[in-house]
C-alpha atoms as a PDB file:
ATOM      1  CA  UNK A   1       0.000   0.000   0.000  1.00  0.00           C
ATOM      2  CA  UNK A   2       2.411   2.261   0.695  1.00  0.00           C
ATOM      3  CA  UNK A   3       4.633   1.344  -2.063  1.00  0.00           C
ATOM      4  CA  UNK A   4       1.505   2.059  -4.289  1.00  0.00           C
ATOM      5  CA  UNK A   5       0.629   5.788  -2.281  1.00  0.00           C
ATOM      6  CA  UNK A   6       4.534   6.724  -3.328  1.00  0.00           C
ATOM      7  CA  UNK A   7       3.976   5.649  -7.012  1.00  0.00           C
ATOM      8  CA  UNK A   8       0.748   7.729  -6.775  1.00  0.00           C
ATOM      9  CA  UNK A   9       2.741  10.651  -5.500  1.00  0.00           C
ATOM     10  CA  UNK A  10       5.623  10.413  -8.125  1.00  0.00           C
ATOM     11  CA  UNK A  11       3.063  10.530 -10.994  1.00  0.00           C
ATOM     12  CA  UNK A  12       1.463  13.549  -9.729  1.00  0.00           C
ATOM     13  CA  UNK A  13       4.300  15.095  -8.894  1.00  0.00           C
ATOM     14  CA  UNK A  14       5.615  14.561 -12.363  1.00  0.00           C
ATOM     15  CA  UNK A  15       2.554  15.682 -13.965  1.00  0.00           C
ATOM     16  CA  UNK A  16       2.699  18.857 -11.919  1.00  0.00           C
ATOM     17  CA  UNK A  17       5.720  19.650 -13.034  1.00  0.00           C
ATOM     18  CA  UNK A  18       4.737  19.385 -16.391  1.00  0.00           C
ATOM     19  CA  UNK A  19       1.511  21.774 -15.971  1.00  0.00           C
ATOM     20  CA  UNK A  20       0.979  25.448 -16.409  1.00  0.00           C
ATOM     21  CA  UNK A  21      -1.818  27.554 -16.166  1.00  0.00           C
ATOM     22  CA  UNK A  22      -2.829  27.114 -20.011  1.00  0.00           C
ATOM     23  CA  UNK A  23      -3.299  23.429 -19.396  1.00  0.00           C
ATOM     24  CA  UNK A  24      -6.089  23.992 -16.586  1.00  0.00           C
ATOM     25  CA  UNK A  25      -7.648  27.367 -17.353  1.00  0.00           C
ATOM     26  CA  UNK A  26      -8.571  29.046 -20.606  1.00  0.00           C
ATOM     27  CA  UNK A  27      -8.632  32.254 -18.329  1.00  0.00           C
ATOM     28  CA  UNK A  28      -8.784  33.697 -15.065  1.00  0.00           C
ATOM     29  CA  UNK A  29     -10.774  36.232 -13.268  1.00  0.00           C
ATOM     30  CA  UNK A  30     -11.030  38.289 -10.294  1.00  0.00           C
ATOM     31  CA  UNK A  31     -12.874  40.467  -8.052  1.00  0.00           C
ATOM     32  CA  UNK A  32     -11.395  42.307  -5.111  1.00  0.00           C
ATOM     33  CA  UNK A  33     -13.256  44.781  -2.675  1.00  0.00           C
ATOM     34  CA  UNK A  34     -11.414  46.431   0.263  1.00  0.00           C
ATOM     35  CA  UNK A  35     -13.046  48.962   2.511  1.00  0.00           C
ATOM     36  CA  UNK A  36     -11.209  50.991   5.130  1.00  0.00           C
ATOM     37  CA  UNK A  37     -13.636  53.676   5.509  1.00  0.00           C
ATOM     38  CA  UNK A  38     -17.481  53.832   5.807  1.00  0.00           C
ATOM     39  CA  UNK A  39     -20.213  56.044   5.502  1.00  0.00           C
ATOM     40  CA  UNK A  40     -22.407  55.147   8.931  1.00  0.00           C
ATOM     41  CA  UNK A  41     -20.074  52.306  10.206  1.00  0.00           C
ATOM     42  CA  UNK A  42     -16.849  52.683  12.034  1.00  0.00           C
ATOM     43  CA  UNK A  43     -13.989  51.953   9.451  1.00  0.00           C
ATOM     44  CA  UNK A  44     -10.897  49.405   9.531  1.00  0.00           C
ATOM     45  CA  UNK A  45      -6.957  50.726   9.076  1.00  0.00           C
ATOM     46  CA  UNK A  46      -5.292  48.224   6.286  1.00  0.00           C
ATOM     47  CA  UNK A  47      -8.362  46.228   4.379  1.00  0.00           C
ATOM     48  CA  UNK A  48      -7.817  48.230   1.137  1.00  0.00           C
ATOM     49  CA  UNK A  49      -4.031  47.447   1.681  1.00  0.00           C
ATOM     50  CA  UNK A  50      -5.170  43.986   1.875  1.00  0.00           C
ATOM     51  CA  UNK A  51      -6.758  44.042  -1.111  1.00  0.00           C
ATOM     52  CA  UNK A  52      -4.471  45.511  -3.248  1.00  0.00           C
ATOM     53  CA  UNK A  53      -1.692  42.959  -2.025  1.00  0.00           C
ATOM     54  CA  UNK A  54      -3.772  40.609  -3.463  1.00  0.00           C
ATOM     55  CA  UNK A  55      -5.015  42.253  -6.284  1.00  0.00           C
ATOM     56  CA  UNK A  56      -1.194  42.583  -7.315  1.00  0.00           C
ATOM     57  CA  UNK A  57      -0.459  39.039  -6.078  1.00  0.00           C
ATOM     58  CA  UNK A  58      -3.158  37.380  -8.674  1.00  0.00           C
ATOM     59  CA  UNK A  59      -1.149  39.586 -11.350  1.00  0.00           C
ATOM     60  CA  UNK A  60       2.004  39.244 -10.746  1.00  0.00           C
ATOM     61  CA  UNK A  61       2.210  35.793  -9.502  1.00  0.00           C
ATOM     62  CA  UNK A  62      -0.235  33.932 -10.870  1.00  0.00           C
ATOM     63  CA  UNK A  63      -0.608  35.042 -14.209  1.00  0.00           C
ATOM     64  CA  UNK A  64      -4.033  36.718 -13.828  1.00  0.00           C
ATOM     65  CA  UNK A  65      -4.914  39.556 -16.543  1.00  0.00           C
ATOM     66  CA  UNK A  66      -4.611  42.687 -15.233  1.00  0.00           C
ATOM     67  CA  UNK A  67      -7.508  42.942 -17.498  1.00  0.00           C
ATOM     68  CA  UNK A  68      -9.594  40.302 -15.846  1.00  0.00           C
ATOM     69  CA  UNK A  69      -9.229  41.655 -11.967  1.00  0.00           C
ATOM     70  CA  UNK A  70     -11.617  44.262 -11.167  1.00  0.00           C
ATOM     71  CA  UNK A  71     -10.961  46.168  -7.655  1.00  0.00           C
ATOM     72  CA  UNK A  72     -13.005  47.883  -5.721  1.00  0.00           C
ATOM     73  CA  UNK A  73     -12.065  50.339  -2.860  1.00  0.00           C
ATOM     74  CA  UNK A  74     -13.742  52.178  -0.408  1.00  0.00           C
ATOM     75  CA  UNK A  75     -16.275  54.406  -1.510  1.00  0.00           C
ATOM     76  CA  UNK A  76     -16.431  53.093  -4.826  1.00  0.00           C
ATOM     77  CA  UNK A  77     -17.178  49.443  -3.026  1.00  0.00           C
ATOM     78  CA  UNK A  78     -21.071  50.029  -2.613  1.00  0.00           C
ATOM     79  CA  UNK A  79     -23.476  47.794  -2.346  1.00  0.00           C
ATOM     80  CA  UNK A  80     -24.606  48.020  -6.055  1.00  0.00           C
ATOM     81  CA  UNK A  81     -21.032  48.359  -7.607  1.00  0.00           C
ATOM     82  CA  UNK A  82     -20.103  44.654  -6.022  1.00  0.00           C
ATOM     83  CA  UNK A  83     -23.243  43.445  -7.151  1.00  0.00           C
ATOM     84  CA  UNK A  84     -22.672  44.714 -10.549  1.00  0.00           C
ATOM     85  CA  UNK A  85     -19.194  43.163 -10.707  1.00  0.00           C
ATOM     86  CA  UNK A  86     -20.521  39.847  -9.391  1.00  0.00           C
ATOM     87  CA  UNK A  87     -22.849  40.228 -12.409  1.00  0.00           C
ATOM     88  CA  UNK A  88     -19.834  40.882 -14.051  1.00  0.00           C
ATOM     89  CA  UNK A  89     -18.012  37.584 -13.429  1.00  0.00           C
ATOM     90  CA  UNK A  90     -21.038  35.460 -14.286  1.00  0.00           C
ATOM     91  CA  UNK A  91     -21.282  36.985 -17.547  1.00  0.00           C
ATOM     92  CA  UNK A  92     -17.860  36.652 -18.745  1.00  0.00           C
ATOM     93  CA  UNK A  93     -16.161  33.890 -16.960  1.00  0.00           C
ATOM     94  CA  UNK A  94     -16.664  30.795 -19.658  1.00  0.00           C
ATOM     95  CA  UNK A  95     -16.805  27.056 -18.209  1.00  0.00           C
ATOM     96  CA  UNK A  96     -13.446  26.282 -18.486  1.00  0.00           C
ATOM     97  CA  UNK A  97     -12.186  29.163 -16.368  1.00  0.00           C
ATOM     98  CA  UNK A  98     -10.946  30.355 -12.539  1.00  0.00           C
ATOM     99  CA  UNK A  99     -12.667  32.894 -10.221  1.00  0.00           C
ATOM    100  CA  UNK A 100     -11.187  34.505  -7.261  1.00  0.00           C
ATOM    101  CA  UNK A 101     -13.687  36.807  -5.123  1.00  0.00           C
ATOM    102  CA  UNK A 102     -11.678  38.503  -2.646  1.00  0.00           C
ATOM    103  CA  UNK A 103     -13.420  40.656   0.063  1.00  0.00           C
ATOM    104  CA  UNK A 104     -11.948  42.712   3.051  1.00  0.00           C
ATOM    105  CA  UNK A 105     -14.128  44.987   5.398  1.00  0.00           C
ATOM    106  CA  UNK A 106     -16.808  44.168   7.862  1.00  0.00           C
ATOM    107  CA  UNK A 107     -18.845  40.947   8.140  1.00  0.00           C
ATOM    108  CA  UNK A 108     -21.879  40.755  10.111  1.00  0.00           C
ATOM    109  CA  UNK A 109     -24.712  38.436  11.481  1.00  0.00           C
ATOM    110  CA  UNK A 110     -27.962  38.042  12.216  1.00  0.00           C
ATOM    111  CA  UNK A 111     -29.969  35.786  13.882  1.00  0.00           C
ATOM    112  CA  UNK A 112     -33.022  34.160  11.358  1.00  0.00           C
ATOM    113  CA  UNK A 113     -37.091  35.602  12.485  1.00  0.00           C
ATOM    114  CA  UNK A 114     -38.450  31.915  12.666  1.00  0.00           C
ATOM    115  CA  UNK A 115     -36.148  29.229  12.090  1.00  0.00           C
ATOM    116  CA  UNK A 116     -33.503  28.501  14.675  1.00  0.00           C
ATOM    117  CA  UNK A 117     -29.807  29.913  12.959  1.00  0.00           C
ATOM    118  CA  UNK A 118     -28.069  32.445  11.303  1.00  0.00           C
ATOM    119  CA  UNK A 119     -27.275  34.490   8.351  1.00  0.00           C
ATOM    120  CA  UNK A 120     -24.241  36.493   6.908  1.00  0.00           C
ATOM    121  CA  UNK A 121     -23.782  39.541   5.498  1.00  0.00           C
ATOM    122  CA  UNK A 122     -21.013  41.379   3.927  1.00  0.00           C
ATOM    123  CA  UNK A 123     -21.121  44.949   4.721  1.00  0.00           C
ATOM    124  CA  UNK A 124     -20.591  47.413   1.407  1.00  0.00           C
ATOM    125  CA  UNK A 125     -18.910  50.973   2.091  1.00  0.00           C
ATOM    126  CA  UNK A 126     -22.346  52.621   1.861  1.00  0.00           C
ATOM    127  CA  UNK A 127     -24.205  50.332   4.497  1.00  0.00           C
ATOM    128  CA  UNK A 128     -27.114  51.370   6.865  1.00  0.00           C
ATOM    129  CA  UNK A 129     -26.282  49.203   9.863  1.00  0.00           C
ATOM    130  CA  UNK A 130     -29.731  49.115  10.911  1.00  0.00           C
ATOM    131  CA  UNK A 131     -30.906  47.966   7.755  1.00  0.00           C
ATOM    132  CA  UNK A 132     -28.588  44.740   6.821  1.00  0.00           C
ATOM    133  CA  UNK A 133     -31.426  42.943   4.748  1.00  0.00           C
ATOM    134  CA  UNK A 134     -31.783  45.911   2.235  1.00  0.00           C
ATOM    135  CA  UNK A 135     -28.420  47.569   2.107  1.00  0.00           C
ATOM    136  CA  UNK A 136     -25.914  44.941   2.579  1.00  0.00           C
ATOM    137  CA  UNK A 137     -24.498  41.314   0.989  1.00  0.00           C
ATOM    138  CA  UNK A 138     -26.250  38.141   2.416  1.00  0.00           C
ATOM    139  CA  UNK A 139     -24.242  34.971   2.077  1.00  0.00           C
ATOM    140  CA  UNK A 140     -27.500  33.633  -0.333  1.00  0.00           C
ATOM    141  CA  UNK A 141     -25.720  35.904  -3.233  1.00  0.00           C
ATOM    142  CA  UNK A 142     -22.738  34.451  -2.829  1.00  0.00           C
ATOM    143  CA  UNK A 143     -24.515  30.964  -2.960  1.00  0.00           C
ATOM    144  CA  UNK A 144     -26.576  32.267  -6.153  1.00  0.00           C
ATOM    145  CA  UNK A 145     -23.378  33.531  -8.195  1.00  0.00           C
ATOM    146  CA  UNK A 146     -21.465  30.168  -7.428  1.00  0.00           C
ATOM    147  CA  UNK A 147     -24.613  28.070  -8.362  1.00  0.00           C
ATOM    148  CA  UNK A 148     -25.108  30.294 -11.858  1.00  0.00           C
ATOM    149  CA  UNK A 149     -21.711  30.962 -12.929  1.00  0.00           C
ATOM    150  CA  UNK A 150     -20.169  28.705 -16.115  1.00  0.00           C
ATOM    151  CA  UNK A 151     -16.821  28.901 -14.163  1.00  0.00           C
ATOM    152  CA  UNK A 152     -15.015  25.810 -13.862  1.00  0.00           C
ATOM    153  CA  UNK A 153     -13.147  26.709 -10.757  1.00  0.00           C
ATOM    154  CA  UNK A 154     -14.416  29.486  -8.207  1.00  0.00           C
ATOM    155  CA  UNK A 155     -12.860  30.735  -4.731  1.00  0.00           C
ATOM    156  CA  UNK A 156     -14.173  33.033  -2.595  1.00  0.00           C
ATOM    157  CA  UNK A 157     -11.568  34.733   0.507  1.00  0.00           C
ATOM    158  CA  UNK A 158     -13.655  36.317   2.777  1.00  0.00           C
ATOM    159  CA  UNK A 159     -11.161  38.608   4.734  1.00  0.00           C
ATOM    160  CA  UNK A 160     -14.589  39.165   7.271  1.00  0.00           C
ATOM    161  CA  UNK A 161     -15.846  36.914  10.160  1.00  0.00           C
ATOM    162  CA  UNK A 162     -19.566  36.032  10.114  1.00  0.00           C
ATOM    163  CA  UNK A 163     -21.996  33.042  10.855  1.00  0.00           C
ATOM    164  CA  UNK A 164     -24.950  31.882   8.697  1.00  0.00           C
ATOM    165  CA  UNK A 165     -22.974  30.096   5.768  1.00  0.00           C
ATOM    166  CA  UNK A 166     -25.042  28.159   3.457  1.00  0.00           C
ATOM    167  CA  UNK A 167     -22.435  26.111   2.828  1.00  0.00           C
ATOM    168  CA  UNK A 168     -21.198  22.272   3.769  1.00  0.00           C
ATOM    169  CA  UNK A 169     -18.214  21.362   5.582  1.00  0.00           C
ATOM    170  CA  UNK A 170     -15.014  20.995   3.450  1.00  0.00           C
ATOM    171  CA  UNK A 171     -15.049  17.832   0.935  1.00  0.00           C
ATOM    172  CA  UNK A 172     -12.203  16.950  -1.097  1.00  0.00           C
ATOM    173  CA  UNK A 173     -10.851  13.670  -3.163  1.00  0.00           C
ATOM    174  CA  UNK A 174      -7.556  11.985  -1.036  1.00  0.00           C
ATOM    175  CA  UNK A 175      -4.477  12.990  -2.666  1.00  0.00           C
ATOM    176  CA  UNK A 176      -3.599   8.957  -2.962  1.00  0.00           C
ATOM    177  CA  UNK A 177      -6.837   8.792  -4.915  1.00  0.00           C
ATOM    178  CA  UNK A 178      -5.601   7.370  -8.544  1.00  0.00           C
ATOM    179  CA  UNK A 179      -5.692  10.156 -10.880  1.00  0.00           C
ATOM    180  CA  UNK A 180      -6.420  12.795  -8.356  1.00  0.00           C
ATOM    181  CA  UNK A 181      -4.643  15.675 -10.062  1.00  0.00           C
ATOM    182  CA  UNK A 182      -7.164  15.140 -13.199  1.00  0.00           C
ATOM    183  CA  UNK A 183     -10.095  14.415 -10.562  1.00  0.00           C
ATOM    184  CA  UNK A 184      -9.724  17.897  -8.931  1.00  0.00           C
ATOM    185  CA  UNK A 185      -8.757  19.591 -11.976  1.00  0.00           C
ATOM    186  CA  UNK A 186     -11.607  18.686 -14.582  1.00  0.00           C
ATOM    187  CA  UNK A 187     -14.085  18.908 -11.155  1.00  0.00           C
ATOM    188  CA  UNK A 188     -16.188  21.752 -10.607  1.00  0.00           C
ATOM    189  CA  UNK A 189     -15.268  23.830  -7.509  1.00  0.00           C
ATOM    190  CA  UNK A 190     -17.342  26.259  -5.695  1.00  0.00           C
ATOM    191  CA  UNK A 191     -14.664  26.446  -2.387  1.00  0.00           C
ATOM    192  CA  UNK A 192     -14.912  29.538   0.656  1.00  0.00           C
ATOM    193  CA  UNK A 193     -12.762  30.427   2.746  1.00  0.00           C
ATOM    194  CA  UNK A 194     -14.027  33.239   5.653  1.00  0.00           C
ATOM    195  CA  UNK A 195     -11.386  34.875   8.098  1.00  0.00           C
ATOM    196  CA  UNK A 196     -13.473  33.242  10.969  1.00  0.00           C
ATOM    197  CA  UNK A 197     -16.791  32.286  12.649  1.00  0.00           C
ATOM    198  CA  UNK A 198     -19.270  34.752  14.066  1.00  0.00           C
ATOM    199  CA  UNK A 199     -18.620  37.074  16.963  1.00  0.00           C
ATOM    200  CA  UNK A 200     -14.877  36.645  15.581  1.00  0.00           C
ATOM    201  CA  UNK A 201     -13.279  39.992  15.112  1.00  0.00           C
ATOM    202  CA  UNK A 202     -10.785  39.900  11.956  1.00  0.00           C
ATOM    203  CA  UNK A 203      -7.459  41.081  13.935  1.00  0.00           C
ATOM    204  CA  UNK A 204      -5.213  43.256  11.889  1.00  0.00           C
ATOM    205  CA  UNK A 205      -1.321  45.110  13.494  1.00  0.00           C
ATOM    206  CA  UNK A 206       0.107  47.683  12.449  1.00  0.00           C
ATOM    207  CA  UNK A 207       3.278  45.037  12.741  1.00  0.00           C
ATOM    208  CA  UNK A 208       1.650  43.335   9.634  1.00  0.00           C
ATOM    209  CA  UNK A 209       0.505  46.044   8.294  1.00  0.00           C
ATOM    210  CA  UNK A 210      -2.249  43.618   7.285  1.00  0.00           C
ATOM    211  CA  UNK A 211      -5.072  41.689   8.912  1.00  0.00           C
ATOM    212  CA  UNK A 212      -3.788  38.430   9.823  1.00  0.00           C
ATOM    213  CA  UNK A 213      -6.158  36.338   7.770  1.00  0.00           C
ATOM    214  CA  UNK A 214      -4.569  38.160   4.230  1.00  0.00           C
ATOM    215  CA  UNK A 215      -1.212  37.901   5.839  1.00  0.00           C
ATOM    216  CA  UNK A 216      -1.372  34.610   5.515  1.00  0.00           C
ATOM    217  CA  UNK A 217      -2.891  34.290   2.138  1.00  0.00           C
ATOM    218  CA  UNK A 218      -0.109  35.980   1.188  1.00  0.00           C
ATOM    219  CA  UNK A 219       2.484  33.826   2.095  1.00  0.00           C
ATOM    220  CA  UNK A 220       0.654  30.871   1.556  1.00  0.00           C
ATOM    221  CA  UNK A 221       0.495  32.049  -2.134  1.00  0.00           C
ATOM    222  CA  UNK A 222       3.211  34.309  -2.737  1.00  0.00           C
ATOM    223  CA  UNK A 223       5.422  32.172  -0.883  1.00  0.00           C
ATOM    224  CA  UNK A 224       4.645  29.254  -1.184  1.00  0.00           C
ATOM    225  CA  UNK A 225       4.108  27.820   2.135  1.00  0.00           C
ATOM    226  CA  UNK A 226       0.748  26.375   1.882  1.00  0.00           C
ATOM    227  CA  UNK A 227       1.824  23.650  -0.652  1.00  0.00           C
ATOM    228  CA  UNK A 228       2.221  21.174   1.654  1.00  0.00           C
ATOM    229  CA  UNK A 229       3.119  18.769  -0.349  1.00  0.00           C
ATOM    230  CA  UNK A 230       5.548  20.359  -2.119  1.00  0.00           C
ATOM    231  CA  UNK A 231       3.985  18.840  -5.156  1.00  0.00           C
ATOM    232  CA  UNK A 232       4.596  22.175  -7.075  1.00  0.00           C
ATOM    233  CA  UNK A 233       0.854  23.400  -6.747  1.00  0.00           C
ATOM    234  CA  UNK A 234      -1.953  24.950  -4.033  1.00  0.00           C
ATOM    235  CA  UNK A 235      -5.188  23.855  -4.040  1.00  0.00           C
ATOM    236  CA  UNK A 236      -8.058  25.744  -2.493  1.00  0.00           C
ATOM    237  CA  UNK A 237      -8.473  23.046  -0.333  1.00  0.00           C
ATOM    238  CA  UNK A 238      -4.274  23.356   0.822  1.00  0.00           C
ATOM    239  CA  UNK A 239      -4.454  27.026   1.125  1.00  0.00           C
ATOM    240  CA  UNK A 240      -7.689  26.627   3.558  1.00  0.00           C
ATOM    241  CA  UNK A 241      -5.720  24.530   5.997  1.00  0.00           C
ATOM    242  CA  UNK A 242      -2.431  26.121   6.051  1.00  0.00           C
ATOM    243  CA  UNK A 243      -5.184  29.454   6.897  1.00  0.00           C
ATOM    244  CA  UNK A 244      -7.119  27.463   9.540  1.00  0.00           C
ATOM    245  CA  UNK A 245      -3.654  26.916  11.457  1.00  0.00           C
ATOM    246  CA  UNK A 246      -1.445  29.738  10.457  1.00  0.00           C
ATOM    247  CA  UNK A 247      -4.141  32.289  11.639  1.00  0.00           C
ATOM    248  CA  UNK A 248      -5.026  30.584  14.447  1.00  0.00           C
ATOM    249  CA  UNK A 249      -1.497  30.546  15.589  1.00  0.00           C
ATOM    250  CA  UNK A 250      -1.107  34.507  15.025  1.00  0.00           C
ATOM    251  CA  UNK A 251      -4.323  35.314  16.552  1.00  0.00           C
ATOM    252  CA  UNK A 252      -3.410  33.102  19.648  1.00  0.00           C
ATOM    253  CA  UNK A 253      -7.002  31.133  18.968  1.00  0.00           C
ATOM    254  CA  UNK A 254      -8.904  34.130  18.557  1.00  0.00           C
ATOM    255  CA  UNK A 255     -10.209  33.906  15.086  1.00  0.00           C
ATOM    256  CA  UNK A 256     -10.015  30.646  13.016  1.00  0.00           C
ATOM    257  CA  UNK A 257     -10.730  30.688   9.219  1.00  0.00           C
ATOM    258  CA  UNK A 258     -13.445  28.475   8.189  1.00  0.00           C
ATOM    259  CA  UNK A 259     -13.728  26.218   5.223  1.00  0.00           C
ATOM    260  CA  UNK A 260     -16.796  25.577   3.075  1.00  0.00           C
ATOM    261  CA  UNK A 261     -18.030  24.303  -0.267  1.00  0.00           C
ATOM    262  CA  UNK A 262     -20.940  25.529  -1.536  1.00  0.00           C
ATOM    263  CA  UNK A 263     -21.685  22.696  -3.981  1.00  0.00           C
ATOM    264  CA  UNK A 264     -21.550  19.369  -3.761  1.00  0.00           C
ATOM    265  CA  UNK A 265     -18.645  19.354  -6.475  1.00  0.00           C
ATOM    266  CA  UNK A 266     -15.133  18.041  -5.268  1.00  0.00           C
ATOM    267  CA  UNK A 267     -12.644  19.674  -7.306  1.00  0.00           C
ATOM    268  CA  UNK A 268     -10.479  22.575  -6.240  1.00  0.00           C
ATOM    269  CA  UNK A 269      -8.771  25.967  -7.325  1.00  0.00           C
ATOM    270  CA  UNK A 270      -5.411  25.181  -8.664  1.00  0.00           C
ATOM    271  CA  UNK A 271      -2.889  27.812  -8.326  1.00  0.00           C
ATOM    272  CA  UNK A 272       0.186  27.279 -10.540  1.00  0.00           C
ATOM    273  CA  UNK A 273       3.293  29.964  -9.504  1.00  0.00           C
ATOM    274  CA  UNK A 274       5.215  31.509 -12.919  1.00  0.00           C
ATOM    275  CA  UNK A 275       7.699  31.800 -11.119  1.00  0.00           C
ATOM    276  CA  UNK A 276       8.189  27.915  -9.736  1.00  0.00           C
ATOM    277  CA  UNK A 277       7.676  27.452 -13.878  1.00  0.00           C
ATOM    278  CA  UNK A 278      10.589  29.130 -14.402  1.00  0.00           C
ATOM    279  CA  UNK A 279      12.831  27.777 -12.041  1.00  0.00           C
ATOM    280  CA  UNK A 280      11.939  24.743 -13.060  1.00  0.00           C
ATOM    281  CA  UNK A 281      12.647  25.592 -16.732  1.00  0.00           C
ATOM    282  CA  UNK A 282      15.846  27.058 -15.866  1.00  0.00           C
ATOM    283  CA  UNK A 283      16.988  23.934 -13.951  1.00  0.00           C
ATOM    284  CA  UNK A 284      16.418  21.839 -16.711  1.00  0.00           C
END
């Protein structure tokens, strides 16, 4: 068995090496919304630098087009401009492509009128607090652009902590499954990752200069650290883990991420570094 689970390995390895973003996506898009400062809600100090450290990250590292990621930031992140953008991503994301939502500013709760539980909302820069239903972003619109989207592959980093997911725990195909790589790969993937549960406050330091959930997104990505692996590629699935213990660690157990799917689907976000590529190339 295990002599089988290493043979498994080696292949996938090998076929990693051998993959680049072309192979897996015919494109890749990208929304990102960071919100320091709010109309009737009090702001946050580094969410828009959040946001464009990722924004950059998706361009630089992992071959996104700077064409294809869309950024909003504070004022201009209203309620109706996300929405529109969402809209956005629907229409032009074709089935064989990657979407990245990324979203860093307030996240709140509320408890459900009849039915025992919660639900979510993400809180747009022009937000009327006492209002949530009509001027904010319930977790059901996530849940309705991941269910009517084409896109192959679609992640959504919610840099806000909140309750109320309509979502299932975290499913995903063993890595010593035979033929995982093209299991997760040809999949659909509708993956979520939030900064933590409700009545979590996202921690950010000026030390960071960051909140500590994107801090670690960051390296993860950027640097690497969530393959864990080292099989030459992240899955959504990888980079929800390394999250769930990095941030805990930084946070001293104050805020763990939380990992969701919101379809049944078991395949995963693959992120492929140009940069790895071209070591690789160069070492050959």
């Amino acid at each position: 068995v295990k002599y089988v689970q290493y043979w498994i390995f080696c292949v996938s390895l090998v076929l990693a090496l051998d993959l680049n973003d072309g192979d897996i996506y015919d494109d890749s898009w990208a929304l990102v919304v960071g919100i320091n400062n709010y109309n009737n809600v009090p702001g946050l100090n580094y969410a828009v630098e959040d946001a464009l450290a990722i924004k950059n990250m998706l361009i630089n590292e992992y071959g996104f087009s700077r064409n294809n990621v869309r950024y909003l930031l504070d004022q201009e992140a209203t309620q109706s401009n996300i929405k529109k953008e969402l809209t956005n991503l629907i229409k032009y994301a074709g089935v064989n492509d990657r979407v990245v939502f990324y979203f860093a500013g307030h996240g709140e709760t509320e408890a459900l009128g009849l039915e025992d539980g919660d639900i979510g909302f993400l809180l747009p820069s022009d937000v009327d607090a006492d209002d949530l239903y009509f001027s904010a972003i319930d977790m059901g619109e996530l849940t309705r652009i991941a269910n009517y989207s084409k896109a192959k592959h679609m992640l959504f980093l919610v840099d806000a902590c909140y309750g109320g997911l309509a979502a299932m725990n975290t499913r995903s195909l063993n890595t010593n499954t035979p033929n995982y790589l093209d299991k997760i790969i040809q999949e659909n993937a509708r993956q979520i990752i939030t900064a933590g549960a409700k009545d979590e406050k996202v921690l950010e330091k000026d030390d960071w200069e960051h909140s500590a959930f994107t801090k670690n997104i960051l390296t993860g990505l950027k640097n690497k650290k969530a393959d864990s692996n080292e099989d030459g590629y992240i899955t959504g699935s990888e980079l929800g883990f390394y999250l769930q213990e990095k941030v805990s660690i930084d946070t001293d157990n104050f805020q763990t991420p939380q990992i969701r799917r919101l379809t049944i689907h078991e395949g995963e976000i693959i992120f492929l570094s140009k940069v790895n590529k071209s070591k690789q190339k160069d070492a050959e």
